[in-house]
C-alpha atoms as a PDB file:
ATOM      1  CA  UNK A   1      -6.129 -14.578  -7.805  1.00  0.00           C
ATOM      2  CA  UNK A   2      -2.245 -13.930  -8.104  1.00  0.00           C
ATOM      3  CA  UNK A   3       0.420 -16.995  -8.494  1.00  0.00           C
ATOM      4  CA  UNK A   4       2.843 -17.203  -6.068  1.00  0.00           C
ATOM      5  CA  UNK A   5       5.583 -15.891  -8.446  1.00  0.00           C
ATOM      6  CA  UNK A   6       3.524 -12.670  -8.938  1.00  0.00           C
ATOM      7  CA  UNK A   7       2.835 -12.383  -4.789  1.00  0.00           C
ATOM      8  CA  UNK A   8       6.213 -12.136  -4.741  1.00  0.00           C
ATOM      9  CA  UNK A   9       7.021  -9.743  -6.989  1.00  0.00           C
ATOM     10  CA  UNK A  10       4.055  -7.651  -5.957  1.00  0.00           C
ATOM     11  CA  UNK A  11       5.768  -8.228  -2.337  1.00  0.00           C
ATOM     12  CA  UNK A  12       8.757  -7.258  -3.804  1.00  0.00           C
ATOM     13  CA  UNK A  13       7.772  -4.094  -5.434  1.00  0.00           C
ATOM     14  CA  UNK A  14       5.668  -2.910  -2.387  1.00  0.00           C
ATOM     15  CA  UNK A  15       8.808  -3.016   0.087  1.00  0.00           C
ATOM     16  CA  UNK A  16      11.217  -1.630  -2.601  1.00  0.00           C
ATOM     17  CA  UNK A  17       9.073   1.390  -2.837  1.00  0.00           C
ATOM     18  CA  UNK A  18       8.479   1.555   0.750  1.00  0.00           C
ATOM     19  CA  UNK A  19      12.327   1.425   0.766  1.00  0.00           C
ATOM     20  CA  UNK A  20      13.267   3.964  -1.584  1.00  0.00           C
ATOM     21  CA  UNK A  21      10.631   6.560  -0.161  1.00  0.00           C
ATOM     22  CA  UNK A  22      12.113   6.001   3.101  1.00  0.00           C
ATOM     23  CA  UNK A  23      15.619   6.576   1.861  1.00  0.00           C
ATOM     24  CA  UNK A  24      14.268  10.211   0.395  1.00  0.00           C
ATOM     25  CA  UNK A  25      12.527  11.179   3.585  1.00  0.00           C
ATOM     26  CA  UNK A  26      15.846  10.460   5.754  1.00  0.00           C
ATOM     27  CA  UNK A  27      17.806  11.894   2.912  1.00  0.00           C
ATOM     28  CA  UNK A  28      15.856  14.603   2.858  1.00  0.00           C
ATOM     29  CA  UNK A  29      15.997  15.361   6.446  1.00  0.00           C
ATOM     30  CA  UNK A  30      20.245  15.455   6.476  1.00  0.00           C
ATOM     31  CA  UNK A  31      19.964  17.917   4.288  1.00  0.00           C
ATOM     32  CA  UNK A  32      17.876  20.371   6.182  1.00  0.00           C
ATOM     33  CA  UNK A  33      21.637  19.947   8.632  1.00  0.00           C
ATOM     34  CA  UNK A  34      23.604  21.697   5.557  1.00  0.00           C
ATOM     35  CA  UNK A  35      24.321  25.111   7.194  1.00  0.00           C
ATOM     36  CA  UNK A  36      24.789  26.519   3.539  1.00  0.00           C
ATOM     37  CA  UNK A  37      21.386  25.536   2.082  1.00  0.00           C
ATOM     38  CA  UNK A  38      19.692  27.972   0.928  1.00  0.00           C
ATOM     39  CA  UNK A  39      16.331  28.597   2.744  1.00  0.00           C
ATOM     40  CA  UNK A  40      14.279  28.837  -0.336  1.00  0.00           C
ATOM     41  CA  UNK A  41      15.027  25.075  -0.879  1.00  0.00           C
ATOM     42  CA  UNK A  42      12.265  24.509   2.379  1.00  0.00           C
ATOM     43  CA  UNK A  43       9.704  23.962   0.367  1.00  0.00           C
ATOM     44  CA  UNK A  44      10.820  21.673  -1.928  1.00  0.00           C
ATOM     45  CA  UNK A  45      12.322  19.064   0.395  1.00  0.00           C
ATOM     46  CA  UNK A  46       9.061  19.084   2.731  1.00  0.00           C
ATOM     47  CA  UNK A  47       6.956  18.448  -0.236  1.00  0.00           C
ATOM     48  CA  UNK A  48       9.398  15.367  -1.299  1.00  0.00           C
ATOM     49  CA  UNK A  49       9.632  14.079   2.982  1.00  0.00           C
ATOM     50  CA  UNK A  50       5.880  14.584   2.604  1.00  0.00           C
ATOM     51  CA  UNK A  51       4.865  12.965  -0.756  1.00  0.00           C
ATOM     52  CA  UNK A  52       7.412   9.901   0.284  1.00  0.00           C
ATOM     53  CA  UNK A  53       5.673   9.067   3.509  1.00  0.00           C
ATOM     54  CA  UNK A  54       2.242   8.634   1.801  1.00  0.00           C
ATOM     55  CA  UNK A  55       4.489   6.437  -0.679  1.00  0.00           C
ATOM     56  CA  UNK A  56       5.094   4.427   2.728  1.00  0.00           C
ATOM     57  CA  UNK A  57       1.653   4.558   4.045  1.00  0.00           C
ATOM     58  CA  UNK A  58       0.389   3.431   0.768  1.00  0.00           C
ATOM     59  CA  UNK A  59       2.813   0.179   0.159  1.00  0.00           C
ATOM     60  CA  UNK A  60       1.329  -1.160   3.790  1.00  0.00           C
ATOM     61  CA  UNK A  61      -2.325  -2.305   2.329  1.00  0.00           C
ATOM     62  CA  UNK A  62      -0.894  -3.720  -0.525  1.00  0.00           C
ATOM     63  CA  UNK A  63       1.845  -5.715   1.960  1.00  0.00           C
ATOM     64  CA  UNK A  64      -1.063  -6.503   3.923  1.00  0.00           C
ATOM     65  CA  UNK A  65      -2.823  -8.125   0.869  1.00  0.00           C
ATOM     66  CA  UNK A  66      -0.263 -10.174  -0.193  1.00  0.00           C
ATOM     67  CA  UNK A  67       1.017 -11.609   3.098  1.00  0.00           C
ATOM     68  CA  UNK A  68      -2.832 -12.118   3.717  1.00  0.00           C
ATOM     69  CA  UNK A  69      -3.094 -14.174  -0.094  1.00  0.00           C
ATOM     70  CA  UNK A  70       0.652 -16.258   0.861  1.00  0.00           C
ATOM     71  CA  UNK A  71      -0.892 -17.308   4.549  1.00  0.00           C
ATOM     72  CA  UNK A  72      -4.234 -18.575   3.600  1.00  0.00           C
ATOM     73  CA  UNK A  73      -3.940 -19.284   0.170  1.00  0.00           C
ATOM     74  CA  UNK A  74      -7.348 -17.727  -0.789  1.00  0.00           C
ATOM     75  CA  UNK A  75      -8.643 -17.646  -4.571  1.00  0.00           C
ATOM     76  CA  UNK A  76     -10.141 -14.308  -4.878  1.00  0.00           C
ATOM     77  CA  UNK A  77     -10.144 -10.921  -2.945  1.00  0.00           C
ATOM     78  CA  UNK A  78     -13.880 -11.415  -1.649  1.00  0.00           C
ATOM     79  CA  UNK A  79     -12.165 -14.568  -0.055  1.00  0.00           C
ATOM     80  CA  UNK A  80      -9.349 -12.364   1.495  1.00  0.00           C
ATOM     81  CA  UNK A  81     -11.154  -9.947   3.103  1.00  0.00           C
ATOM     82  CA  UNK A  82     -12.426 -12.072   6.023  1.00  0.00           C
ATOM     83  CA  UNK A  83      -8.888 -13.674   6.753  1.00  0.00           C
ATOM     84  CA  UNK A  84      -7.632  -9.818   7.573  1.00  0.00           C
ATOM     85  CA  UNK A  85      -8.146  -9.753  11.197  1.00  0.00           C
ATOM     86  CA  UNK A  86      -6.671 -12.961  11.791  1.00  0.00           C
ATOM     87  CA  UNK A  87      -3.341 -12.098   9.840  1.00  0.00           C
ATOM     88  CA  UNK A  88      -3.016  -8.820  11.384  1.00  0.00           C
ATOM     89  CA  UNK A  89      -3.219 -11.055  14.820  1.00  0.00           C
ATOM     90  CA  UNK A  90       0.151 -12.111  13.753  1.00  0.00           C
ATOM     91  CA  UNK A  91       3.822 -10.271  14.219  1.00  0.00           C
ATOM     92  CA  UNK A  92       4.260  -9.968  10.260  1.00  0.00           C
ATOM     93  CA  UNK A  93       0.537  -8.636  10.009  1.00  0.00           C
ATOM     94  CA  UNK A  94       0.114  -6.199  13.155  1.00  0.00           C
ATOM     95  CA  UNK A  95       3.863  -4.292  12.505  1.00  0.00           C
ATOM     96  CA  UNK A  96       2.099  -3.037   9.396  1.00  0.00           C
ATOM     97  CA  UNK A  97      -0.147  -0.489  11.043  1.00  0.00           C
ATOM     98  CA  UNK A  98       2.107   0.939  13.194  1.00  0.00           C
ATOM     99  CA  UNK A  99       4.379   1.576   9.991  1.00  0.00           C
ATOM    100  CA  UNK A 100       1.302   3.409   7.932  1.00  0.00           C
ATOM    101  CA  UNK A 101       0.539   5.319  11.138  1.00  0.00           C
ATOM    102  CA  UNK A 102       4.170   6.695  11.744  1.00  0.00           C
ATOM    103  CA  UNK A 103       4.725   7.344   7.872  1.00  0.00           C
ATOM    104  CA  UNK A 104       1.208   9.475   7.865  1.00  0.00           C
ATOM    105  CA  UNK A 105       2.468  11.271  10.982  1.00  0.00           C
ATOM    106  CA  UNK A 106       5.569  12.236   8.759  1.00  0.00           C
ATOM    107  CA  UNK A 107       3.606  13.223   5.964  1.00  0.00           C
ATOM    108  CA  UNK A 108       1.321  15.490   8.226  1.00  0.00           C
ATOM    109  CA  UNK A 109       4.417  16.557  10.273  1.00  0.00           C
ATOM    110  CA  UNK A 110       6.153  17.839   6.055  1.00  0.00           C
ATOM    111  CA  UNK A 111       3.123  19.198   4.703  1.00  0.00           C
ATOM    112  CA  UNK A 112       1.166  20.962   7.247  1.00  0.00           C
ATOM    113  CA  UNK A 113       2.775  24.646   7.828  1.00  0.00           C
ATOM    114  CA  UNK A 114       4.186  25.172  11.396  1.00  0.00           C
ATOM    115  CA  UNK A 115       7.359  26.809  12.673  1.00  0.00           C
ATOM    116  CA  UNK A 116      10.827  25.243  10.715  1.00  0.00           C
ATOM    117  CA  UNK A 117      11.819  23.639  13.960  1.00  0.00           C
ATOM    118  CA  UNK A 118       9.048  21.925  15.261  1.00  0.00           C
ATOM    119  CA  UNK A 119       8.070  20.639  11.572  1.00  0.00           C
ATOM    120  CA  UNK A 120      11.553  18.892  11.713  1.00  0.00           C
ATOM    121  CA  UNK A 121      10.891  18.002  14.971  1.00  0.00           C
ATOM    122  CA  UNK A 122       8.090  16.222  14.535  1.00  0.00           C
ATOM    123  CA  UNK A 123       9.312  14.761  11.218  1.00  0.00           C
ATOM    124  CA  UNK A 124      12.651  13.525  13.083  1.00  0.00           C
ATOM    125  CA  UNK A 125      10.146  11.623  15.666  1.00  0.00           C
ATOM    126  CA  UNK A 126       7.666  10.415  12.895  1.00  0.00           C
ATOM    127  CA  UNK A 127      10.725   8.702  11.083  1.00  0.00           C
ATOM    128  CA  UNK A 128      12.576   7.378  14.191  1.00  0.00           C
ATOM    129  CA  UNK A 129       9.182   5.636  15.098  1.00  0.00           C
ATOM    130  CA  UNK A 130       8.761   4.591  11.736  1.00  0.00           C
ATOM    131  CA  UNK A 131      12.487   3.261  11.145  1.00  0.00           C
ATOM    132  CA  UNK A 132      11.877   1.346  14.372  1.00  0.00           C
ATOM    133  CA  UNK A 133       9.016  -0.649  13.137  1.00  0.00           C
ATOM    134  CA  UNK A 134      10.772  -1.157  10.055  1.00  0.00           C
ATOM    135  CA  UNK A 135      13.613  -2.922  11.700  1.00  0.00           C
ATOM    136  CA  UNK A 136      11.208  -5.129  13.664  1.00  0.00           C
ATOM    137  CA  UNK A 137       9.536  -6.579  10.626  1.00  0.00           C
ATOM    138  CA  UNK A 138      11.173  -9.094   7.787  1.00  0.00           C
ATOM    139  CA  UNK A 139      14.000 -11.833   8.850  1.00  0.00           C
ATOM    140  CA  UNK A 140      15.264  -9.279  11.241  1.00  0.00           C
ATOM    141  CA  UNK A 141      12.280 -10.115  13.505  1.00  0.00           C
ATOM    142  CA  UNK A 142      12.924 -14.131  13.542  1.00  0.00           C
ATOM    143  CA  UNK A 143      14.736 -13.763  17.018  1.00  0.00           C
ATOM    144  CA  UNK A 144      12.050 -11.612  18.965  1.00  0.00           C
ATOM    145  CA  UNK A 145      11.321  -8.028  19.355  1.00  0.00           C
ATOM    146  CA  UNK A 146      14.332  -5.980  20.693  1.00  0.00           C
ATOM    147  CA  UNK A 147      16.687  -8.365  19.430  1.00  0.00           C
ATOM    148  CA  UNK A 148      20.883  -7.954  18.717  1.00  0.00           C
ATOM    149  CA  UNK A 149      19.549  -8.891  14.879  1.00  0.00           C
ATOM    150  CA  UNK A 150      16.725  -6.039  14.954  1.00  0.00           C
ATOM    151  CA  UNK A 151      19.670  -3.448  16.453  1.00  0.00           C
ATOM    152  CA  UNK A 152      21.622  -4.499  13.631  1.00  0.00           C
ATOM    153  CA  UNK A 153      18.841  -4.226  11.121  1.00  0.00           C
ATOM    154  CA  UNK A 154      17.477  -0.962  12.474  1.00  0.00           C
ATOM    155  CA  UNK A 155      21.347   0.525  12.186  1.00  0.00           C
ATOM    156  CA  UNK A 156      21.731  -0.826   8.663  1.00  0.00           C
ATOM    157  CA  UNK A 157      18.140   1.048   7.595  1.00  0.00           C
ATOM    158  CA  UNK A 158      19.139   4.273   9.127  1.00  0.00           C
ATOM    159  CA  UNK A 159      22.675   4.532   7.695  1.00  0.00           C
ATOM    160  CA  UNK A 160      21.652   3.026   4.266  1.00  0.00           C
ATOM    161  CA  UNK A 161      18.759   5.673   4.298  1.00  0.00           C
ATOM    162  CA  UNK A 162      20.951   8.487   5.152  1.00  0.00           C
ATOM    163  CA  UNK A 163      23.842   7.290   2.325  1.00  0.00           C
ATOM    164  CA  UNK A 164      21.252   6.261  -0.252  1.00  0.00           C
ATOM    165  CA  UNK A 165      18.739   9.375   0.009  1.00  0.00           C
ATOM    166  CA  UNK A 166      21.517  12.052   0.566  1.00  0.00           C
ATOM    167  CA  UNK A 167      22.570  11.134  -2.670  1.00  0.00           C
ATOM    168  CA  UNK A 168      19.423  10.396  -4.712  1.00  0.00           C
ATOM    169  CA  UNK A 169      18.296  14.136  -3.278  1.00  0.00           C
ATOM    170  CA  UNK A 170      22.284  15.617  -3.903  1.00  0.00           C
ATOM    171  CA  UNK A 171      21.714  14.415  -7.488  1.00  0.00           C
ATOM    172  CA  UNK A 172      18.432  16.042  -7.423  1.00  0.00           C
ATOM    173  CA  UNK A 173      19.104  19.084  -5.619  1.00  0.00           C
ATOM    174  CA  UNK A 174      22.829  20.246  -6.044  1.00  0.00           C
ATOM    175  CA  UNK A 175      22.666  21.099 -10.102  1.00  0.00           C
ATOM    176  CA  UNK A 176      20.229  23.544  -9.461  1.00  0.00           C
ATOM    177  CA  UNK A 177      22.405  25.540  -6.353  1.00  0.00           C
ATOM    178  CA  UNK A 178      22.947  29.065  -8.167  1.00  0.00           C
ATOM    179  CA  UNK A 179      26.644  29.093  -7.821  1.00  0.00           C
ATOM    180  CA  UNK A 180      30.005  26.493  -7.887  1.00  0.00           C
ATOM    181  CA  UNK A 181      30.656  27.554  -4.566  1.00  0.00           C
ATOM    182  CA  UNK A 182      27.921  26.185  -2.874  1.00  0.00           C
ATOM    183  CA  UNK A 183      27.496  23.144  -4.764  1.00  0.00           C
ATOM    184  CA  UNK A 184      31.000  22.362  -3.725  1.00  0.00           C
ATOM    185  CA  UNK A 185      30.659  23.199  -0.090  1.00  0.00           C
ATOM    186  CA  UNK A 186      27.603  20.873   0.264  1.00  0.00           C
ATOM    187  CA  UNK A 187      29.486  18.337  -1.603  1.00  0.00           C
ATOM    188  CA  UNK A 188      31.626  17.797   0.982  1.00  0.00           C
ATOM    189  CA  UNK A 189      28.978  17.778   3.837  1.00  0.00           C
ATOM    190  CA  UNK A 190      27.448  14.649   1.680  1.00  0.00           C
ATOM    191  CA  UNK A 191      30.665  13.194   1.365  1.00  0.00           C
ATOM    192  CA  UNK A 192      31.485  13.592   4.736  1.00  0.00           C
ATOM    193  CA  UNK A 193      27.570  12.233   5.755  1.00  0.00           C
ATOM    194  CA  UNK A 194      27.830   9.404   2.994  1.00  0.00           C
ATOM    195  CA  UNK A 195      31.350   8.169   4.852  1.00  0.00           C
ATOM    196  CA  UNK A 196      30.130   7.963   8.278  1.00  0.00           C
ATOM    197  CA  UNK A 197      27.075   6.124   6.751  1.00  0.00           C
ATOM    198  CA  UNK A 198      28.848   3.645   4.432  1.00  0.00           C
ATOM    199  CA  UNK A 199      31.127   2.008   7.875  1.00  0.00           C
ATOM    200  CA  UNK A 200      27.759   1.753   9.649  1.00  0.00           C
ATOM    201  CA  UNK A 201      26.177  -0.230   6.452  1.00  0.00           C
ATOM    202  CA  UNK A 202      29.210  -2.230   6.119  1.00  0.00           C
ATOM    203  CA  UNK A 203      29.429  -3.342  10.170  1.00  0.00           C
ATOM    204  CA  UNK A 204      26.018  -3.438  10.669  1.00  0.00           C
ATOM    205  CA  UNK A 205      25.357  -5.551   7.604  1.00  0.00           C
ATOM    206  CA  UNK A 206      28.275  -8.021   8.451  1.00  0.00           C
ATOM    207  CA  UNK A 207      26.888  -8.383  11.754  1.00  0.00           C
ATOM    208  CA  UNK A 208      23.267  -9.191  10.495  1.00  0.00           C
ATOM    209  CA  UNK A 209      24.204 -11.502   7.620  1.00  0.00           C
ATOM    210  CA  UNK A 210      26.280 -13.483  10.656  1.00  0.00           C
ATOM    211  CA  UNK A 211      23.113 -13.644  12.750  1.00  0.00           C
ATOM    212  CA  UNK A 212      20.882 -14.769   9.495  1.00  0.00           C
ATOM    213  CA  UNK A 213      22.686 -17.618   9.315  1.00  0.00           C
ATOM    214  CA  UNK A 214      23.445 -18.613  12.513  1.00  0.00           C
ATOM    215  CA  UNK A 215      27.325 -18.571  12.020  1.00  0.00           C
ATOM    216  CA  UNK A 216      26.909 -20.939   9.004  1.00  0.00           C
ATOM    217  CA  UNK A 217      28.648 -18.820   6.072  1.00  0.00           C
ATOM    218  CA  UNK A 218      29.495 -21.815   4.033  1.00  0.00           C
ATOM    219  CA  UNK A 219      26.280 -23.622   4.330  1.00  0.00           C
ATOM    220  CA  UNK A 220      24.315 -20.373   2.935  1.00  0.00           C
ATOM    221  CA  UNK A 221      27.099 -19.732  -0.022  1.00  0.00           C
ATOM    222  CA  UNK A 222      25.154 -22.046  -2.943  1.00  0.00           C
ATOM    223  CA  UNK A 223      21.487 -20.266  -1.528  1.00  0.00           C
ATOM    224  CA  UNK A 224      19.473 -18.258  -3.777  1.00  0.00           C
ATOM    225  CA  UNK A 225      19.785 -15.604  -1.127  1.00  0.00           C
ATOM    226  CA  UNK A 226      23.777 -15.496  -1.538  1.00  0.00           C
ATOM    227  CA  UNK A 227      23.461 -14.776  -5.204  1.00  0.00           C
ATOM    228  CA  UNK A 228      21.202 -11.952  -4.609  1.00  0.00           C
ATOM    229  CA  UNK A 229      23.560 -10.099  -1.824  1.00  0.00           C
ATOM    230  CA  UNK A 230      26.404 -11.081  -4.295  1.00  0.00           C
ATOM    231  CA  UNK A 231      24.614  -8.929  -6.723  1.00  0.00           C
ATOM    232  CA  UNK A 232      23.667  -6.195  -4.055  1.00  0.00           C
ATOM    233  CA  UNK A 233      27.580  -6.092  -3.618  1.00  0.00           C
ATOM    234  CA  UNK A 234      28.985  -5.316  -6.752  1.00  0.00           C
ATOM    235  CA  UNK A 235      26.571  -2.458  -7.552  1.00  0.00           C
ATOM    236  CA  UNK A 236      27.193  -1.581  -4.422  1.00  0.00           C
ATOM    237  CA  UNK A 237      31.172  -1.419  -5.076  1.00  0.00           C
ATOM    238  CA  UNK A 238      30.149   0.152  -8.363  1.00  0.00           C
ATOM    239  CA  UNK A 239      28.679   3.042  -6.293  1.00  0.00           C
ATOM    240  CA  UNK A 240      31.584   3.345  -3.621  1.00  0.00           C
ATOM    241  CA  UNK A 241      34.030   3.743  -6.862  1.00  0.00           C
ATOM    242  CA  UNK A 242      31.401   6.741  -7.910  1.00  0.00           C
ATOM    243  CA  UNK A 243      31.641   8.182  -4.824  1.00  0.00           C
ATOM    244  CA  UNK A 244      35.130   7.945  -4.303  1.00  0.00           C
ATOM    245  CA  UNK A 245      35.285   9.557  -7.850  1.00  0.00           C
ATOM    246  CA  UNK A 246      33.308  12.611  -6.130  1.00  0.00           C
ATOM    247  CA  UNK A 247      35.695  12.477  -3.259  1.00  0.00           C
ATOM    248  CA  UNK A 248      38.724  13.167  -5.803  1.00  0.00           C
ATOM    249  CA  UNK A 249      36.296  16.194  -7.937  1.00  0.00           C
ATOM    250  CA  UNK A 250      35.931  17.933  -4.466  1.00  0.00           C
ATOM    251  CA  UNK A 251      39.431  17.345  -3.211  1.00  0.00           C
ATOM    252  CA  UNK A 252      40.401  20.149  -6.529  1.00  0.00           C
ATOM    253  CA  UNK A 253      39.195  23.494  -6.818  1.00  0.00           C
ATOM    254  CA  UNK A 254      35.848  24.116  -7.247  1.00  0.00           C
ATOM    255  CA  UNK A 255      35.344  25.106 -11.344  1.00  0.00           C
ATOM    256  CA  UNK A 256      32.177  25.013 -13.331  1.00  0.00           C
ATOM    257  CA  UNK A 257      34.027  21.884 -15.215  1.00  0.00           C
ATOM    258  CA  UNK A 258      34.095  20.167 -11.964  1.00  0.00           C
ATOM    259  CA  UNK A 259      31.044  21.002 -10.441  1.00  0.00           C
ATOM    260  CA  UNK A 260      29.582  19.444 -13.967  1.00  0.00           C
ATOM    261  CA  UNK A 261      31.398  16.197 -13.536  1.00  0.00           C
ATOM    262  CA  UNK A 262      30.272  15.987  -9.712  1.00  0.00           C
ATOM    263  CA  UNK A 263      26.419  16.418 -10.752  1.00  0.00           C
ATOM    264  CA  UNK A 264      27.141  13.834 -13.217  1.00  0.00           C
ATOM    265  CA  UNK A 265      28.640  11.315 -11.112  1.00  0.00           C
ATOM    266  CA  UNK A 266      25.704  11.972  -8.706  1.00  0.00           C
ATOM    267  CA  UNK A 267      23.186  11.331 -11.462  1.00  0.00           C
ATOM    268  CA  UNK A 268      24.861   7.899 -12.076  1.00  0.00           C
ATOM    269  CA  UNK A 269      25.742   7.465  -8.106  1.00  0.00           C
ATOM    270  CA  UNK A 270      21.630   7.923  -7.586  1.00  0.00           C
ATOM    271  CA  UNK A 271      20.857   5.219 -10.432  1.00  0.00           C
ATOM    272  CA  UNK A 272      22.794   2.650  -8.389  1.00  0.00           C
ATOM    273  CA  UNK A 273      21.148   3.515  -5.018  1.00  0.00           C
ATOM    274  CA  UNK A 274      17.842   3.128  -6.487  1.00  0.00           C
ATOM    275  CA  UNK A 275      19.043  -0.374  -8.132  1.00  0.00           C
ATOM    276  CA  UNK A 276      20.606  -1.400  -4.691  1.00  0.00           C
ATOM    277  CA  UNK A 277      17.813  -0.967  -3.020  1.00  0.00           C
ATOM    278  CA  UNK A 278      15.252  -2.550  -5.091  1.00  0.00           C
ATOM    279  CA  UNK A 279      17.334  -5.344  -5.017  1.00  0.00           C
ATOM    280  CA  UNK A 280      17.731  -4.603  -0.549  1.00  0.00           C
ATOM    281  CA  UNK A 281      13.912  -5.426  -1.127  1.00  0.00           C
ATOM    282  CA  UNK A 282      13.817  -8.615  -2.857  1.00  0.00           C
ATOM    283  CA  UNK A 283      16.545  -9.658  -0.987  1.00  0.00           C
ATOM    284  CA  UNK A 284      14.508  -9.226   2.283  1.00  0.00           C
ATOM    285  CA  UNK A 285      11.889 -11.948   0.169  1.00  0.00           C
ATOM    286  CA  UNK A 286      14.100 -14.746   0.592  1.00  0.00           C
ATOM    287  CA  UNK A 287      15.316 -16.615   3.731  1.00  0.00           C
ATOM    288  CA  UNK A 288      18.998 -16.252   4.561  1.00  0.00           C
ATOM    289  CA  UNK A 289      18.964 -20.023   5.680  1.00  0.00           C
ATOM    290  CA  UNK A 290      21.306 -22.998   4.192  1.00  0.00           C
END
């Protein structure tokens, strides 16, 4: 069987990637509200909302084995098995199903044709259901369902999902817009989306860290946890200097020299959201307690 060190970073891994694919799919999604995007670009983000929520669905069984190996301590996977029902008994273990449901309803909802507006209907539903569930597993759910600390953690998934997948799919999407003037003009509908997001992340994360540790900031500065969010903050400032960096390209006239340099600065912007929330993920491993 697994050590605890590689539980953890199997744990680890499983929640980043649950993480990032939710990130695309809400990215994703705010892009279908770009009145200039072209229509032939359908496809391509339904497959990528689609393909992302089976990424989600996936992660779950592999959660569910390794919280399953860290509560009973069993040697083998023939020695797991049995232990299932009683672990998904628990919060931690039953807010795992309705998580692989609501991610295969968004996969279903992205690949199966239907009309545009009931697809992202559907899909809108499928990921509001699914963000919910999110937000009511991890530390978050320490203080009971429908919690001020689950608010706060459901408003810190959605906005981080909506900054960090608008840009990972910008950086993916926006070099291949056939001309500078549409690149530019959905520039600024990121940056204006990425703005609104980033003061939600930054209240709504204040606001949770407070509740983690019960009021006691100084008592959880020397923690293993603090060193981790100190981390998570300076590539985090590393990406809000990008972005402000994109803010100045698209504040000038749109050129092909500055269009280039925006894509660029994506690129590098979408590096850091991926590395910030990987690290989001093994944060949410370790208690925020003194």
């Amino acid at each position: 069987m697994l050590s605890e060190g590689q539980l953890l970073a199997l744990h680890v891994l499983a929640n980043g990637v649950a993480d990032v694919a939710f990130s695309l799919s809400l990215g994703a999604l705010t892009v279908f509200t770009w009145k200039t995007l072209p229509a032939a670009y359908d496809r391509k983000l339904f497959l990528l909302i689609g393909l992302a929520a089976l990424l989600i669905a996936a992660a779950q069984p592999v959660q569910l084995v390794v919280l399953t190996a860290g509560m009973t301590g069993a040697a083998s996977f023939a020695a797991l098995t049995p232990q299932f029902h009683d672990v998904l008994s628990t919060h931690a273990g039953w807010i795992l199903l309705p998580q692989a449901i609501a991610a295969v309803a968004t996969a279903a909802a992205a690949l199966i044709p239907s009309p545009r507006r009931l697809r992202l209907t559907l899909i809108a539903a499928s990921l509001f259901a699914l963000s919910l569930f999110r937000s009511a597993s991890g530390h978050a759910a320490s203080d009971g369902n429908y919690s001020p600390r689950e608010l706060a953690q459901w408003i810190h998934l959605i906005a981080t999902g909506v900054w960090a997948g608008g840009v990972m799919v910008s950086a993916w999407l926006l070099p291949s817009f056939p001309d500078i003037e549409l690149r530019h003009a959905n520039g600024e509908r990121l940056s204006l989306q990425s703005a609104t997001a980033i003061v939600l992340i930054f209240l709504s994360g204040i606001w949770n860290t407070w509740l983690g540790v019960d009021g006691d900031v100084q008592g959880a500065l020397h923690t293993r946890w603090a060193f981790l969010l100190g981390i998570k903050l300076l590539f985090v400032l590393a990406a809000l200097t990008l972005g402000a960096t994109n803010r100045r390209i698209l504040q000038s006239p749109p050129t092909d020299q500055a269009m280039h340099r925006l894509c660029a600065t994506l690129r590098m912007e979408a590096v850091l959201m991926l590395t910030i929330l990987l690290l989001s993920a093994w944060l949410g491993s370790v208690a925020p307690a003194a």
